[in-house]
PDB file of N, CA and C in Angstrom:
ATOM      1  N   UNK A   1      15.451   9.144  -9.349  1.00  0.00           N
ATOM      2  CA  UNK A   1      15.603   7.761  -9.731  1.00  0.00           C
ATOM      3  C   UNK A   1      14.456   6.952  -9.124  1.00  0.00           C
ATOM      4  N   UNK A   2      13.934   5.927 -10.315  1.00  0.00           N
ATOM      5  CA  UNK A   2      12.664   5.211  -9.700  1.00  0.00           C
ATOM      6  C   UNK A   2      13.111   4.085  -8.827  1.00  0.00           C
ATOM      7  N   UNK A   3      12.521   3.437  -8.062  1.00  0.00           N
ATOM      8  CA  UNK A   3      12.860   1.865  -7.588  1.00  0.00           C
ATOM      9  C   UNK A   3      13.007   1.169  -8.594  1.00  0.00           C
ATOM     10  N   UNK A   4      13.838   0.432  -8.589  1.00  0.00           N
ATOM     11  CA  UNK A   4      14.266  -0.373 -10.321  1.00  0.00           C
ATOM     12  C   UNK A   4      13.191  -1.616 -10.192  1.00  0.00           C
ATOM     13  N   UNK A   5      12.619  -1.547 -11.501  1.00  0.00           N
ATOM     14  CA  UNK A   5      11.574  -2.485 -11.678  1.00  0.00           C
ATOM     15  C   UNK A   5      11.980  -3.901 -11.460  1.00  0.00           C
ATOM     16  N   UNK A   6      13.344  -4.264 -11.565  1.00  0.00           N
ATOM     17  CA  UNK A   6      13.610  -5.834 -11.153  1.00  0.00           C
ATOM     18  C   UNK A   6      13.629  -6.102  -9.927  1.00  0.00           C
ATOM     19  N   UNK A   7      13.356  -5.015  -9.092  1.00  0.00           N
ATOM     20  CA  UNK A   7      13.240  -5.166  -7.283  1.00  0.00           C
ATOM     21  C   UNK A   7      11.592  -5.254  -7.037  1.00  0.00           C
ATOM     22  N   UNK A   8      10.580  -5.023  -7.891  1.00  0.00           N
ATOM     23  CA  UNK A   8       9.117  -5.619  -8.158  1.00  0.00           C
ATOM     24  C   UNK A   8       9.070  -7.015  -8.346  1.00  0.00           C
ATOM     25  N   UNK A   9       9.187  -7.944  -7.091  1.00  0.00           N
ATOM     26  CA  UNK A   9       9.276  -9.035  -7.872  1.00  0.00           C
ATOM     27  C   UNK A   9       7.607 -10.272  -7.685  1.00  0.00           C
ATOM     28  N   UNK A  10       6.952  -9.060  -6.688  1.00  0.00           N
ATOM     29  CA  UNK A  10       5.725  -9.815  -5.747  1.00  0.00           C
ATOM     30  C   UNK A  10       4.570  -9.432  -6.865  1.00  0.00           C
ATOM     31  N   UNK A  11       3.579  -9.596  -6.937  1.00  0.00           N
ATOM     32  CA  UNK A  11       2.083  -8.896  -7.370  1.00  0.00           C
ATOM     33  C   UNK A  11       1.007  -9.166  -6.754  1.00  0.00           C
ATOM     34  N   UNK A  12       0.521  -7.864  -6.520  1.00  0.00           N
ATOM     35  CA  UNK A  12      -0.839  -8.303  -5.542  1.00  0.00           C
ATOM     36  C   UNK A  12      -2.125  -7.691  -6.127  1.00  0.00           C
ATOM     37  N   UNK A  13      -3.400  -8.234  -5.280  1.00  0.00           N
ATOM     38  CA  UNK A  13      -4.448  -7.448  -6.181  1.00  0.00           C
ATOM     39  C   UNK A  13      -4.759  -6.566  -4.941  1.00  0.00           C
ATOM     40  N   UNK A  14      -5.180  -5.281  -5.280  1.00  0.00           N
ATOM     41  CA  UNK A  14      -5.992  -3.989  -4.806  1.00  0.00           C
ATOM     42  C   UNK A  14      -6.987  -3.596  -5.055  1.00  0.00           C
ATOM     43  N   UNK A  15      -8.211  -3.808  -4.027  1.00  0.00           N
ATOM     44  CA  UNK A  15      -9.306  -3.117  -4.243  1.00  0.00           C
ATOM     45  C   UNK A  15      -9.587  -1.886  -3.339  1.00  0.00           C
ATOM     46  N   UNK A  16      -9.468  -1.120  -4.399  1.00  0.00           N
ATOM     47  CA  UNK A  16      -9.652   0.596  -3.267  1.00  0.00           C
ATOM     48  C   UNK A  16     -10.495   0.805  -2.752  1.00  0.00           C
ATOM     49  N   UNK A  17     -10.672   1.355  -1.794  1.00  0.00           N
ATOM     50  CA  UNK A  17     -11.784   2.041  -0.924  1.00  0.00           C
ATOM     51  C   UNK A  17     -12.519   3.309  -1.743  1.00  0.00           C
ATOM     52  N   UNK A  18     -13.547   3.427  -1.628  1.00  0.00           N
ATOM     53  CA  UNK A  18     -14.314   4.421  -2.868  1.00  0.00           C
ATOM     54  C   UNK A  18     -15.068   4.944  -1.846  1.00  0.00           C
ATOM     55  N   UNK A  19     -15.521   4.313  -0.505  1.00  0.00           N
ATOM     56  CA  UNK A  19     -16.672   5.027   0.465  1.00  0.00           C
ATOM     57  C   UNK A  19     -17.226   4.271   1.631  1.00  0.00           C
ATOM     58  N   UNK A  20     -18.074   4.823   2.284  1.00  0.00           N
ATOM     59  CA  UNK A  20     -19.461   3.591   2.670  1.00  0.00           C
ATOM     60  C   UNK A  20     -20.399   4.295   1.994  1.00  0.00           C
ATOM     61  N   UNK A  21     -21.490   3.059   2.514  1.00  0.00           N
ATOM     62  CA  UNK A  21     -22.669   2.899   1.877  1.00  0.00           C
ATOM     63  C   UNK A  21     -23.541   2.683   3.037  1.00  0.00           C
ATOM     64  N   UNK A  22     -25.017   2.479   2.638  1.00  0.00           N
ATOM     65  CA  UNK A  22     -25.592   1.926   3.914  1.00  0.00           C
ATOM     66  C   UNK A  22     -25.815   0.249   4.236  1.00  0.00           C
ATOM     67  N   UNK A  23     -24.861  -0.179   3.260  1.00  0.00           N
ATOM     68  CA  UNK A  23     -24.384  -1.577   3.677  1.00  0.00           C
ATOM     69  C   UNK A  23     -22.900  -1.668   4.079  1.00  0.00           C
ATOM     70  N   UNK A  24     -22.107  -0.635   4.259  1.00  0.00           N
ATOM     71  CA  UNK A  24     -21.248  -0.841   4.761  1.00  0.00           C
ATOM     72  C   UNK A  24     -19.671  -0.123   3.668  1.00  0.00           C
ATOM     73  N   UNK A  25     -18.443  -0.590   3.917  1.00  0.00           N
ATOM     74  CA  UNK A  25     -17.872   0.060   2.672  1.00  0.00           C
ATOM     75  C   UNK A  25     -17.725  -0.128   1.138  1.00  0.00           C
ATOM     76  N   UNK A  26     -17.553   0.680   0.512  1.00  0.00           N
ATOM     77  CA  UNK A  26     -17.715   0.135  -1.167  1.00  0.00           C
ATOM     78  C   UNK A  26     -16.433   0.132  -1.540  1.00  0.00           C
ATOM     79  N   UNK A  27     -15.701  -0.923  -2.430  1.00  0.00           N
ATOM     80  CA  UNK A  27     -14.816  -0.937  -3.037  1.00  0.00           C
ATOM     81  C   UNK A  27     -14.655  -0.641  -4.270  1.00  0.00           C
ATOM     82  N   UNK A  28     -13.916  -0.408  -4.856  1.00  0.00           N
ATOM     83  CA  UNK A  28     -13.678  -0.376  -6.795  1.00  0.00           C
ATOM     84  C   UNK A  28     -13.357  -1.521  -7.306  1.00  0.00           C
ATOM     85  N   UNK A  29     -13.011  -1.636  -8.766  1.00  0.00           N
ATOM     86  CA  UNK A  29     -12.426  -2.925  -9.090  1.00  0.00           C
ATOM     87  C   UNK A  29     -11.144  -3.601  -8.792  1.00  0.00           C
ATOM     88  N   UNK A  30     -10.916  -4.736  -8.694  1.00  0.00           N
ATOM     89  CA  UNK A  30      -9.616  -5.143  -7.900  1.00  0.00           C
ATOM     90  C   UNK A  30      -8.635  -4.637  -9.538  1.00  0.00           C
ATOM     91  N   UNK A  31      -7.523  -4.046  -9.036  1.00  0.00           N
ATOM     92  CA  UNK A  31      -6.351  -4.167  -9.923  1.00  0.00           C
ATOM     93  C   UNK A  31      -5.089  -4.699  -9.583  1.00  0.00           C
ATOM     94  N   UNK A  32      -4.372  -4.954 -10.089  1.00  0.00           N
ATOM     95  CA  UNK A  32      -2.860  -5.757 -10.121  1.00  0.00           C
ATOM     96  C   UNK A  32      -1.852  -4.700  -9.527  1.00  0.00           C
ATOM     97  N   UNK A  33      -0.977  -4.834  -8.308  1.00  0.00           N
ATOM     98  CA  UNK A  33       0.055  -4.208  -8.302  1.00  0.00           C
ATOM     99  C   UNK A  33       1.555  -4.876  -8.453  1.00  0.00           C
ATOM    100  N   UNK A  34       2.176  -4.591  -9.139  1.00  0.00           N
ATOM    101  CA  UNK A  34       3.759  -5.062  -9.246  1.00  0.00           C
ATOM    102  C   UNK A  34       4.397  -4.230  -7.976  1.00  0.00           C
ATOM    103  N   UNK A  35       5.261  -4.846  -7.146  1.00  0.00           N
ATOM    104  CA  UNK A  35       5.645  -4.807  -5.772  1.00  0.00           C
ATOM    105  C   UNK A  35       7.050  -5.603  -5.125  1.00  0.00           C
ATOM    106  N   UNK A  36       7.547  -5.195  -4.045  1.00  0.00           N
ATOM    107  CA  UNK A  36       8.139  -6.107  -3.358  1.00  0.00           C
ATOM    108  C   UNK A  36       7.312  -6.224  -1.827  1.00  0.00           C
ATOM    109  N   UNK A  37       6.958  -7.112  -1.591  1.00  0.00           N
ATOM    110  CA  UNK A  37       6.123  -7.347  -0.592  1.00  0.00           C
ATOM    111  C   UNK A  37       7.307  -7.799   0.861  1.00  0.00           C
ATOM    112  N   UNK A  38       7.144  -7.485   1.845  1.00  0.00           N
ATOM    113  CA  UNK A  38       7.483  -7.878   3.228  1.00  0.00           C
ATOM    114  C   UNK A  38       6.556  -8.168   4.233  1.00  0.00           C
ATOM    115  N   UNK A  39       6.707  -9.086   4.673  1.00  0.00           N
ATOM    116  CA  UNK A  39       5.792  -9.362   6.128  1.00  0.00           C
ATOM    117  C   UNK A  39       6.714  -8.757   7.177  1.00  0.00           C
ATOM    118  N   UNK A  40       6.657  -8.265   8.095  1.00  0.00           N
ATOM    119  CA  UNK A  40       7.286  -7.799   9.427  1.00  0.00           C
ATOM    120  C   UNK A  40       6.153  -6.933  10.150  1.00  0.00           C
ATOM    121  N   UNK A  41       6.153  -7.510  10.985  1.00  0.00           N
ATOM    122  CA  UNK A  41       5.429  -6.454  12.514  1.00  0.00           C
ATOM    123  C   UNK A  41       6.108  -5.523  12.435  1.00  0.00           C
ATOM    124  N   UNK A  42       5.286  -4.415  12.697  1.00  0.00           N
ATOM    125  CA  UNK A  42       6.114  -2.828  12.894  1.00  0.00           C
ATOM    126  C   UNK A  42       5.128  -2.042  13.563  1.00  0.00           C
ATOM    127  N   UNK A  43       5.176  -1.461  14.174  1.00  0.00           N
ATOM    128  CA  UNK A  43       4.631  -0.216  14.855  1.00  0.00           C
ATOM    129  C   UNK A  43       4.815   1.076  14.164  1.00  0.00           C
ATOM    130  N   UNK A  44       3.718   1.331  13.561  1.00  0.00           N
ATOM    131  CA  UNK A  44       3.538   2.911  12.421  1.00  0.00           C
ATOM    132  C   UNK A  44       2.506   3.858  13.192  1.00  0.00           C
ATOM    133  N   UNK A  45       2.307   4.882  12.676  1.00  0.00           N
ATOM    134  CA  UNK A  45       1.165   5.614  12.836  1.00  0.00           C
ATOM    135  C   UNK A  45       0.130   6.066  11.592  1.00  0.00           C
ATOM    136  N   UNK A  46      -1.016   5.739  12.004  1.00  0.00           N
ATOM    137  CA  UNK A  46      -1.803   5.632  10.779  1.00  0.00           C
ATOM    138  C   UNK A  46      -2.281   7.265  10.404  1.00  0.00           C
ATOM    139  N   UNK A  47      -3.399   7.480   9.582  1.00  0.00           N
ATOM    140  CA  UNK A  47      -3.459   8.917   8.609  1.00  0.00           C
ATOM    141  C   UNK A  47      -4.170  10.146  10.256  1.00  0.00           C
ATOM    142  N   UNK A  48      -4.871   8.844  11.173  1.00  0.00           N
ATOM    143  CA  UNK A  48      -5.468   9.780  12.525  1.00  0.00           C
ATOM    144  C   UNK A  48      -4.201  10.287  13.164  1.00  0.00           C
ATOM    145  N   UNK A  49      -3.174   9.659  13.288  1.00  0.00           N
ATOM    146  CA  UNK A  49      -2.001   9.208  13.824  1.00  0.00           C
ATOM    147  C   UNK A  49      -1.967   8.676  15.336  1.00  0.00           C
ATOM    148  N   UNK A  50      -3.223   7.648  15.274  1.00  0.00           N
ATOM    149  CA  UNK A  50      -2.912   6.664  16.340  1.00  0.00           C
ATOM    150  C   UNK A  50      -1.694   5.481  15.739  1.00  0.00           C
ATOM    151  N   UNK A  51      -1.038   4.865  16.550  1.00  0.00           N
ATOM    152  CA  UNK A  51      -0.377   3.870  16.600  1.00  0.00           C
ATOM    153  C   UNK A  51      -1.181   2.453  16.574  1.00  0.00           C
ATOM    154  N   UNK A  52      -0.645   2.038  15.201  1.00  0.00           N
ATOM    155  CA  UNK A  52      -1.064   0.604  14.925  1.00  0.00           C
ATOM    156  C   UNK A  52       0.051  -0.447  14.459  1.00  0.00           C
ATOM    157  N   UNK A  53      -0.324  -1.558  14.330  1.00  0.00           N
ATOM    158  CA  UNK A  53       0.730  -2.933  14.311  1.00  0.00           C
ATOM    159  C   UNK A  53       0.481  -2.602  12.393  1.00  0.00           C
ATOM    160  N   UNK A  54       1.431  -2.975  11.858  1.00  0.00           N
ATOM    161  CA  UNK A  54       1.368  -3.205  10.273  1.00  0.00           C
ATOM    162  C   UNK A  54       2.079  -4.509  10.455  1.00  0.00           C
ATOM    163  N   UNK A  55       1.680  -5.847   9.531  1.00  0.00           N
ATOM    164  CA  UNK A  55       1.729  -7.117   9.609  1.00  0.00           C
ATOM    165  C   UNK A  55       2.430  -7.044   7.758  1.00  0.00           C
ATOM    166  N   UNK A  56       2.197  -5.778   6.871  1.00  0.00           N
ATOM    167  CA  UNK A  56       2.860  -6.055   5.503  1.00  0.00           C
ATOM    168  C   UNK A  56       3.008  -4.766   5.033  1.00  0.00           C
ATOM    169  N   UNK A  57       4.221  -4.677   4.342  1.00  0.00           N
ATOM    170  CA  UNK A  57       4.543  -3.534   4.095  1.00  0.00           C
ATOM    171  C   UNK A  57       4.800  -4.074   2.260  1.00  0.00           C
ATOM    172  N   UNK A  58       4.442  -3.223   1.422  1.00  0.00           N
ATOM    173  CA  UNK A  58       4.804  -2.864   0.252  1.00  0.00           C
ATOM    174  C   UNK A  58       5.356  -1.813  -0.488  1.00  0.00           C
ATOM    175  N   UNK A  59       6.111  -2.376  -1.389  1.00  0.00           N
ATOM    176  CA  UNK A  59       6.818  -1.029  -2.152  1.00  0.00           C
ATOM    177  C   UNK A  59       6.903  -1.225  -3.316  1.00  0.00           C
ATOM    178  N   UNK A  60       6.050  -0.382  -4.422  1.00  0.00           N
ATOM    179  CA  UNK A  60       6.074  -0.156  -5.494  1.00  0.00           C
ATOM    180  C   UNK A  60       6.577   1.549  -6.223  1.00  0.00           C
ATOM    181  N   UNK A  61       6.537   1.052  -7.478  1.00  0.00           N
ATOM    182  CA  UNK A  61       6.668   1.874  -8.379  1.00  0.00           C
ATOM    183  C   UNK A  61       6.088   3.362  -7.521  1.00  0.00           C
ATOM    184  N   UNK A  62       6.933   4.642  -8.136  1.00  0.00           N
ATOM    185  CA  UNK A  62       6.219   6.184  -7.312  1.00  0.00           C
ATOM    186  C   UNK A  62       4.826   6.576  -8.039  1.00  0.00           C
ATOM    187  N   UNK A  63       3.896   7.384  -6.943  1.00  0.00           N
ATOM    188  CA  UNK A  63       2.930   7.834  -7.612  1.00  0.00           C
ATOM    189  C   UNK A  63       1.870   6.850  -7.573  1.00  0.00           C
ATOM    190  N   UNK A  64       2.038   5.969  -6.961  1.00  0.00           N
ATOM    191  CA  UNK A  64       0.825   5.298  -6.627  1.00  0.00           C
ATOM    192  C   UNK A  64      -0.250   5.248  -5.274  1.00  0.00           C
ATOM    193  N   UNK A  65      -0.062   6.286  -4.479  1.00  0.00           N
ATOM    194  CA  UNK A  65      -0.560   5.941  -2.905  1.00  0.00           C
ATOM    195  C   UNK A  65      -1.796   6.541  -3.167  1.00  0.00           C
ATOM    196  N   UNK A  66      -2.219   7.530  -4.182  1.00  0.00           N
ATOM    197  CA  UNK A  66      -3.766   7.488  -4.456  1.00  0.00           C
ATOM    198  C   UNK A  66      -4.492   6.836  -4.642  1.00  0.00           C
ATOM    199  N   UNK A  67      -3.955   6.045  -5.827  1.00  0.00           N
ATOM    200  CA  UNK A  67      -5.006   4.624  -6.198  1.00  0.00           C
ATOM    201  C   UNK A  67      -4.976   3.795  -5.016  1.00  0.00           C
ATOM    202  N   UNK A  68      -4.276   3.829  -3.830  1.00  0.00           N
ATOM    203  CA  UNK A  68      -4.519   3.299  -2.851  1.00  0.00           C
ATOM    204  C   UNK A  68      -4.711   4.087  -1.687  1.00  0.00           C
ATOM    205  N   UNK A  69      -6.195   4.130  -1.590  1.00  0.00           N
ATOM    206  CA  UNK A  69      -6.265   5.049  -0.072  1.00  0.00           C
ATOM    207  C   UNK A  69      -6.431   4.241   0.926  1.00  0.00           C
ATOM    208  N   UNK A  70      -6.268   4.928   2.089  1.00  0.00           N
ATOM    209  CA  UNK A  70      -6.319   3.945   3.465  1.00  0.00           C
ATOM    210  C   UNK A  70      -7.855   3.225   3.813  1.00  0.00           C
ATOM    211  N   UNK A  71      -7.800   2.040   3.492  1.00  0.00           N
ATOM    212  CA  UNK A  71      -9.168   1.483   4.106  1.00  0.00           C
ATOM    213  C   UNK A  71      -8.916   0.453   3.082  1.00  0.00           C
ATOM    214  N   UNK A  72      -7.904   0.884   2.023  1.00  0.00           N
ATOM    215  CA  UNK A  72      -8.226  -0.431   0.681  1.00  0.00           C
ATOM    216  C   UNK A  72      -8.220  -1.960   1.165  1.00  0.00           C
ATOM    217  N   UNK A  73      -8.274  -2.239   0.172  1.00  0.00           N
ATOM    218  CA  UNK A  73      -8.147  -4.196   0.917  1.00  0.00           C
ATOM    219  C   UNK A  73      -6.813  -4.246  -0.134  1.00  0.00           C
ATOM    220  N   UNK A  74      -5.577  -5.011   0.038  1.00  0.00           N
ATOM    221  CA  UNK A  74      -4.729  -5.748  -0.162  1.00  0.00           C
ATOM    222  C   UNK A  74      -4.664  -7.331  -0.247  1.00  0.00           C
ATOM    223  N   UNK A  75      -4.874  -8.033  -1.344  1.00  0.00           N
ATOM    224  CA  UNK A  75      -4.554  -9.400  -1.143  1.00  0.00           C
ATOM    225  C   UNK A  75      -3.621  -9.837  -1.538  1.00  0.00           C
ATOM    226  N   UNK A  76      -3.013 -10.821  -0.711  1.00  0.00           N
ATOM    227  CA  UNK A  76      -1.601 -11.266  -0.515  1.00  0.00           C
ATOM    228  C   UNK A  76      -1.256 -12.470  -0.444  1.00  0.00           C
ATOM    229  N   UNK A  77      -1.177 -13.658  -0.605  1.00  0.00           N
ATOM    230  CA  UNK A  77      -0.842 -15.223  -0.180  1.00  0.00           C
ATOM    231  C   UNK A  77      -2.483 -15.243   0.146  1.00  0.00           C
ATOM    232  N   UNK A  78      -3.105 -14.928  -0.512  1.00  0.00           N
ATOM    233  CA  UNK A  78      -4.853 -15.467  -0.436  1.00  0.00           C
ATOM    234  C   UNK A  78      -5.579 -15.056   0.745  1.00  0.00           C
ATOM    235  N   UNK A  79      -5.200 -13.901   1.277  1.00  0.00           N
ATOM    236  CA  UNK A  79      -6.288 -13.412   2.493  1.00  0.00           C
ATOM    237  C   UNK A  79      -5.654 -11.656   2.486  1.00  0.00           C
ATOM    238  N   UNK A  80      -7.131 -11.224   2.702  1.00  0.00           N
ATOM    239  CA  UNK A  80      -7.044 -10.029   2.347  1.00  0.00           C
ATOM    240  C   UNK A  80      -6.293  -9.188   3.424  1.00  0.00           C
ATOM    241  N   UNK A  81      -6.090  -7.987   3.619  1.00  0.00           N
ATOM    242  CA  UNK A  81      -5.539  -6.999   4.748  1.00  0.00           C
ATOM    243  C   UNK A  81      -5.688  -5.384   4.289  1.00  0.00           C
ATOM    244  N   UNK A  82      -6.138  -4.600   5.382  1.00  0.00           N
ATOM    245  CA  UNK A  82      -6.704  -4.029   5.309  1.00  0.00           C
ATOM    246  C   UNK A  82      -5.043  -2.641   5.491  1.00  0.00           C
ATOM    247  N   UNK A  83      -5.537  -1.784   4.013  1.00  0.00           N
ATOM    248  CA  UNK A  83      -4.087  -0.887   4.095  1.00  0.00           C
ATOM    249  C   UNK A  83      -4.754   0.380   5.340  1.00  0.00           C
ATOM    250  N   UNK A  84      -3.005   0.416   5.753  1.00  0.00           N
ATOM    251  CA  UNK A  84      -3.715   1.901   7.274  1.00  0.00           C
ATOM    252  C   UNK A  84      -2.962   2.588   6.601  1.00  0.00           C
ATOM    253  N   UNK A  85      -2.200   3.023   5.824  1.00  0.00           N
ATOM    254  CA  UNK A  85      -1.253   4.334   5.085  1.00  0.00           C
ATOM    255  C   UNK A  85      -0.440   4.186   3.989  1.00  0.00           C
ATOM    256  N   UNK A  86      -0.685   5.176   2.631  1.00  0.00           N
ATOM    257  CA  UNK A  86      -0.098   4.653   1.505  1.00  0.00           C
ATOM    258  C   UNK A  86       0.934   5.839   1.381  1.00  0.00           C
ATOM    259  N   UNK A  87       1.847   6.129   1.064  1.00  0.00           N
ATOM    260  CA  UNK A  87       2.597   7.067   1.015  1.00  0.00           C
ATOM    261  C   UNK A  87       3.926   7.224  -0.196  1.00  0.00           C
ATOM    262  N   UNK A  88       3.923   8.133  -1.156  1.00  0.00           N
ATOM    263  CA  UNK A  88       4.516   8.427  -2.266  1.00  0.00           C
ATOM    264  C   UNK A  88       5.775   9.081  -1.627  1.00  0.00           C
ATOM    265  N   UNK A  89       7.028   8.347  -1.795  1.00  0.00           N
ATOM    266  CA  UNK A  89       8.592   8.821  -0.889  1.00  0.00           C
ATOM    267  C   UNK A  89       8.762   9.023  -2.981  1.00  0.00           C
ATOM    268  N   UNK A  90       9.448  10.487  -2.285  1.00  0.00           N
ATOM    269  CA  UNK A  90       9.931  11.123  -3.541  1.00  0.00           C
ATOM    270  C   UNK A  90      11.360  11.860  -2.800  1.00  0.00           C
ATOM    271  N   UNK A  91      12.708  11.503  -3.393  1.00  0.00           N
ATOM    272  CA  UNK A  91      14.553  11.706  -3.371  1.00  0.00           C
ATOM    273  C   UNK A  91      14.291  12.820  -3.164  1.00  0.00           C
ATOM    274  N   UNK A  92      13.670  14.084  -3.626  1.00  0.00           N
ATOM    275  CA  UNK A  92      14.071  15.476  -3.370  1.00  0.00           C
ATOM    276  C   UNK A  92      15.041  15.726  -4.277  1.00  0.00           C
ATOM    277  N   UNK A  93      15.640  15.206  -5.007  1.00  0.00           N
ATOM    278  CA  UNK A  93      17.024  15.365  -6.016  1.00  0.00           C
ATOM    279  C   UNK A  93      18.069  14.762  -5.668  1.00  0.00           C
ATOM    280  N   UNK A  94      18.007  13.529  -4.601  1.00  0.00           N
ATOM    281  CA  UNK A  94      19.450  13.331  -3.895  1.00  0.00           C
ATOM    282  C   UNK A  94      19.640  11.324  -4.842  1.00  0.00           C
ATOM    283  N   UNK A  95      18.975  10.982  -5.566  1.00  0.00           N
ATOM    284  CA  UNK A  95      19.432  10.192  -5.669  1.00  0.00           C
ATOM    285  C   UNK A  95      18.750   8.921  -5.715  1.00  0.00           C
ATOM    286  N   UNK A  96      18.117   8.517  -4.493  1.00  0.00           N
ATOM    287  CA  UNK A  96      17.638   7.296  -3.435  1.00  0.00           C
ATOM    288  C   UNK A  96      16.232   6.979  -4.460  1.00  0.00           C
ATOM    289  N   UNK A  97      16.410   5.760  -4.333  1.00  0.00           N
ATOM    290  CA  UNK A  97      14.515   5.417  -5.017  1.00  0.00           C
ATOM    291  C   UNK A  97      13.539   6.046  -4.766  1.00  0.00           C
ATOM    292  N   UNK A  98      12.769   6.701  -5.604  1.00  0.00           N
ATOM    293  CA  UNK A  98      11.270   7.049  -5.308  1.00  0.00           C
ATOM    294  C   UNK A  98      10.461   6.034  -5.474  1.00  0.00           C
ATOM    295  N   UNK A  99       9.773   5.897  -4.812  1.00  0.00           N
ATOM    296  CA  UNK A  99       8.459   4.696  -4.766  1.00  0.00           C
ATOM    297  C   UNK A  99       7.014   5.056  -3.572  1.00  0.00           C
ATOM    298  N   UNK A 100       6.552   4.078  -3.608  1.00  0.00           N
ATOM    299  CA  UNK A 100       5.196   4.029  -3.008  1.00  0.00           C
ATOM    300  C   UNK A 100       5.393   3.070  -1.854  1.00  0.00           C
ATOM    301  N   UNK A 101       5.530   3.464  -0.368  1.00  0.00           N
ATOM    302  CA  UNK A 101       4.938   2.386   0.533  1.00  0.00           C
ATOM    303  C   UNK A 101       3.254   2.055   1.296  1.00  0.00           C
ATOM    304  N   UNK A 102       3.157   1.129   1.022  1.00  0.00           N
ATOM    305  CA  UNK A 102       1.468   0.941   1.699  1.00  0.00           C
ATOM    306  C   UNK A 102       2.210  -0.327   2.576  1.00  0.00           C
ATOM    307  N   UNK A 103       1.494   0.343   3.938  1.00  0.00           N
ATOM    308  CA  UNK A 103       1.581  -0.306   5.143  1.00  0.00           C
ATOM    309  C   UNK A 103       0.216  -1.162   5.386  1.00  0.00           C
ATOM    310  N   UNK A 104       0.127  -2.544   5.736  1.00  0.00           N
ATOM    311  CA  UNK A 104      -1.235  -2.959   5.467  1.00  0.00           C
ATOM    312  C   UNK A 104      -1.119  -3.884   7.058  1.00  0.00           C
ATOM    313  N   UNK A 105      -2.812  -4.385   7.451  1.00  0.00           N
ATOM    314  CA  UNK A 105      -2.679  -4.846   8.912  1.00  0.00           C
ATOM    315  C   UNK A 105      -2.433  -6.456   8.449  1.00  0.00           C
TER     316      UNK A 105
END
């Protein structure tokens, strides 16, 4: 079972991380995500698995944490944030929403 699309009620834009460069990192084109957005401080561990503060957490539709890799930019209420871990939660067969969380600073 997916996260039910009427619990998407936020949209944000995403520009993915594609690399660096020798000016620094390169992004892709910004795209639209449909979401429920939260602000809360939390203490996660990022993809090194040092411990970092996440300031926004999102949850969309499953199958999306590729198009968002860690380094993307997230914009949100008009200032960007930088995602530390995107992660595709898939039920296993039991039921519970599958979706996408990206933890952002």
């Amino acid at each position: 079972m997916d996260i039910p699309a009427w619990v998407l009620v936020h949209e944000v834009a995403v520009k993915p991380l594609l690399g660096e460069g020798s000016n620094g990192k390169i992004y892709g084109p910004s795209f639209p995500l449909k979401c429920m957005a939260q602000g809360n401080v939390r203490r996660i561990r990022n993809t090194e698995g040092d411990t970092v503060v996440s300031t926004l957490t999102l949850f969309a539709a499953p199958g999306q944490a590729d198009a968002i890799p860690t380094g993307s930019l997230v914009t949100w209420r008009g200032g960007d944030r930088e995602v530390l871990v995107s992660v595709d939660h898939d039920d296993g067969g039991l039921g519970t929403p599958q979706h996408t969380e990206v933890a952002a600073q």
